[in-house]
Protein backbone atom coordinates (compact mmCIF):
# COMPACT_ATOMS: atom_id res chain seq x y z
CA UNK A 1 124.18 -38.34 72.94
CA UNK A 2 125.01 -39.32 76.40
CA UNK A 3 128.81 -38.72 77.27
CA UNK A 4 130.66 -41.13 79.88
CA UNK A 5 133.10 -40.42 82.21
CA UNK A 6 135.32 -42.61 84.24
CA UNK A 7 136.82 -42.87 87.54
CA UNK A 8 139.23 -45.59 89.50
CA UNK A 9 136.44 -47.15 90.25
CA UNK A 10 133.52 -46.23 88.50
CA UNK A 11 131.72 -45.25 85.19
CA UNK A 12 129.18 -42.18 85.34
CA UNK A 13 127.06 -39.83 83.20
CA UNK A 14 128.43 -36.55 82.67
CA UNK A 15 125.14 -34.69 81.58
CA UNK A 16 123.25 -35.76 85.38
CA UNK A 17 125.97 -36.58 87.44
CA UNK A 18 125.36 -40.39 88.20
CA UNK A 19 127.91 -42.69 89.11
CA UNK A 20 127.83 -46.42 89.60
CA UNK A 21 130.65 -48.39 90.98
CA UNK A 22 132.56 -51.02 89.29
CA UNK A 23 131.08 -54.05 91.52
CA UNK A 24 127.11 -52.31 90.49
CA UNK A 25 128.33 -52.91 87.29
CA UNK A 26 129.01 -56.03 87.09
CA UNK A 27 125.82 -56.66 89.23
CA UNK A 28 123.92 -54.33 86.94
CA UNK A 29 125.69 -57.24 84.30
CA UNK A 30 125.24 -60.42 85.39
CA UNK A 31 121.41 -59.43 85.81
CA UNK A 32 121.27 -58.61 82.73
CA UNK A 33 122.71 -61.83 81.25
CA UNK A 34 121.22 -63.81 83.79
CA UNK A 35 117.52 -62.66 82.68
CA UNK A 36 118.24 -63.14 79.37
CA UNK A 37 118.24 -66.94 77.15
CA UNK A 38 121.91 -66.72 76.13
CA UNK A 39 122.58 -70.13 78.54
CA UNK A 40 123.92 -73.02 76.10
CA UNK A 41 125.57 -76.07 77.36
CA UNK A 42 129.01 -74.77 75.55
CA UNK A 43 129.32 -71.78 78.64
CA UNK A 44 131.13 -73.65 80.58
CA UNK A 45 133.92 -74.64 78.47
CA UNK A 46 136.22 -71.90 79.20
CA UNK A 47 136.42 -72.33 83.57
CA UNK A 48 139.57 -73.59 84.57
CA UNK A 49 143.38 -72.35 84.56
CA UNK A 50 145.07 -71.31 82.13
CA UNK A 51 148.70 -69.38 81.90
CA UNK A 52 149.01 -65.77 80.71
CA UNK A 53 150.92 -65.48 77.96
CA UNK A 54 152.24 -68.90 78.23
CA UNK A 55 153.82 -68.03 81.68
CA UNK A 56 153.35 -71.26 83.75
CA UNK A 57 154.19 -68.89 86.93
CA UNK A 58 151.69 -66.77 86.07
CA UNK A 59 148.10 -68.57 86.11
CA UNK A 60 144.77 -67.33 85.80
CA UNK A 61 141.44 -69.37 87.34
CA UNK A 62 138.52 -69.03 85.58
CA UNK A 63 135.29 -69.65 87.95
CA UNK A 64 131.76 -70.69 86.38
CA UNK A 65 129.15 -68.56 88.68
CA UNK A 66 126.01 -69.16 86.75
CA UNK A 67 124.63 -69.52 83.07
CA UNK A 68 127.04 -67.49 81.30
CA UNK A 69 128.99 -65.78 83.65
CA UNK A 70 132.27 -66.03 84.51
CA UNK A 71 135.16 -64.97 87.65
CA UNK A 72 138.88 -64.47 86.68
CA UNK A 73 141.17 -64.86 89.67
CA UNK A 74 145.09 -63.87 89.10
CA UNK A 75 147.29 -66.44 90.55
CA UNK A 76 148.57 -64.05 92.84
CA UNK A 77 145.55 -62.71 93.44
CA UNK A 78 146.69 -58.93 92.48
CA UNK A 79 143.57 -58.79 90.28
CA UNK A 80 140.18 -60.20 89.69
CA UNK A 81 137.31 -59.75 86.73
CA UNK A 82 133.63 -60.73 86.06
CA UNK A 83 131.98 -61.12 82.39
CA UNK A 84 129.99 -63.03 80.10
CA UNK A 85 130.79 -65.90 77.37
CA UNK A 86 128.47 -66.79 74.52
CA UNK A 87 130.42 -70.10 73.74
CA UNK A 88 132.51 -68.17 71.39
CA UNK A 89 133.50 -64.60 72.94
CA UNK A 90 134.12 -63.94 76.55
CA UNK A 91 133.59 -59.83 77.62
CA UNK A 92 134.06 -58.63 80.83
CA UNK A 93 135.49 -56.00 83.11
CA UNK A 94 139.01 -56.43 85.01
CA UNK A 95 140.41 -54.56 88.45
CA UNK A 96 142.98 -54.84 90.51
CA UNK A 97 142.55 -55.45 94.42
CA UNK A 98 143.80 -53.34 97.36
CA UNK A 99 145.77 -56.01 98.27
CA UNK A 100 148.32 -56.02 95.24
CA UNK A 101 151.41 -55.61 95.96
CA UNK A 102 153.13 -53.06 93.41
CA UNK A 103 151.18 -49.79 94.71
CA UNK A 104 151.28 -48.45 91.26
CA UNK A 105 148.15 -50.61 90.15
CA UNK A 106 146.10 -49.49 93.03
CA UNK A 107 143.09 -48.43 91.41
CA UNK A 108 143.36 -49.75 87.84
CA UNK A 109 140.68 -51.34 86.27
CA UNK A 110 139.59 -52.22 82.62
CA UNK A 111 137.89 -54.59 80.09
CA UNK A 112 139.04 -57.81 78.15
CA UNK A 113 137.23 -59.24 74.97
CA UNK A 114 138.88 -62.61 74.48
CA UNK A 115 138.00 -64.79 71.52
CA UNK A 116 138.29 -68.89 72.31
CA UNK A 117 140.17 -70.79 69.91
CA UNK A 118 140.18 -74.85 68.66
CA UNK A 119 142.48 -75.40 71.42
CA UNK A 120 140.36 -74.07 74.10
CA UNK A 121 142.58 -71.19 74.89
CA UNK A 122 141.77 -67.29 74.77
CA UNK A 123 143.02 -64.59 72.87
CA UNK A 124 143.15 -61.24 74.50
CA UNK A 125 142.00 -57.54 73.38
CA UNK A 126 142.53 -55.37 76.89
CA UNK A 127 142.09 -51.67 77.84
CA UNK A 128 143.24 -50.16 81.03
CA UNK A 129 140.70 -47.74 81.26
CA UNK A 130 142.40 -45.26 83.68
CA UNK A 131 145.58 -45.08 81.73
CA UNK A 132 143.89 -45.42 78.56
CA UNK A 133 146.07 -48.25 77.01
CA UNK A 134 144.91 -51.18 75.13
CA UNK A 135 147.03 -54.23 75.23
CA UNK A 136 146.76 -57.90 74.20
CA UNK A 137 147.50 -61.36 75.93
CA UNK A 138 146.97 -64.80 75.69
CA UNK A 139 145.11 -67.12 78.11
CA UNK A 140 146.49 -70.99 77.35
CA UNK A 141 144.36 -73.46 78.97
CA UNK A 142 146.76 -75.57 81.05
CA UNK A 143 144.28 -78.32 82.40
C-alpha cells in the first residue's frame, strides 16, 4: 500500500519522496477527464452563481472550462477550486489565495463532493485537508 502525505500545498508519496503541487494536480486532473468520454450535454448545467449557504452576500461563480470541468471563484475572491461534474456529482479540490484577507487561511486547501439537486442547486460534503475537518454547505443557484 502506498501511504500519502500532505502539505499546504501539495499531496506526496511517503515511501519515494514525490511531491506534486496542488495546481499539477488539478492539471494532472483535468487531463485526465479531458482524455476520457465522460462529456454529456448535461455538464454544463451547474456554471453560474449561486449563494453559499443561502447567503446572498456571499456568492460563488461557477466557470465552465471545458467538457466536464469546472472553476469555483469566491465572491470575494479569498478562494478558488477546480473539479469535475458527471451531470449528477461535482468533485474537486478547493484553496485559498495569497490574497485573502484573514491571514489565518493562508495556506488552506481541501476537497468538495457536491451532489446537484431538482432545483439546480448543490449540496456540500467538504474537508479542509490541513486542519483535517470535514464540513458541509449549500450552493443555491441564484440565476
Amino acid at each position: 500500500p502506498v501511504t500519502y502525505v500532505f502539505g499546504t500545498d501539495s499531496l506526496g508519496n511517503k515511501e519515494d519522496g514525490t511531491m506534486m503541487k496542488l495546481a499539477q494536480i488539478a492539471v494532472f486532473c483535468w487531463v485526465t477527464v479531458v482524455s476520457s468520454s465522460l462529456h454529456s450535454a448535461e455538464t454544463k448545467e451547474i456554471a453560474g452563481k449561486y449563494h453559499i449557504n443561502r447567503n446572498p452576500d456571499n456568492v460563488l461563480t461557477i466557470t465552465h472550462v471545458a467538457d466536464n470541468v469546472y472553476r469555483l471563484v469566491a465572491g470575494d475572491g479569498s478562494w478558488e477550486g477546480i473539479g469535475t461534474f458527471d451531470g449528477k456529482t461535482y468533485i474537486g479540490v478547493w484553496k485559498y489565495r495569497d490574497t485573502v484577507k484573514d491571514k489565518q487561511y493562508l495556506g488552506m486547501w481541501g476537497v468538495h463532493k457536491a451532489k446537484l439537486d431538482a432545483k439546480g442547486s448543490l449540496s456540500v460534503e467538504a474537508r479542509n485537508m490541513v486542519q483535517k475537518h470535514d464540513f458541509r454547505l449549500v450552493w443555491i443557484k441564484a440565476d
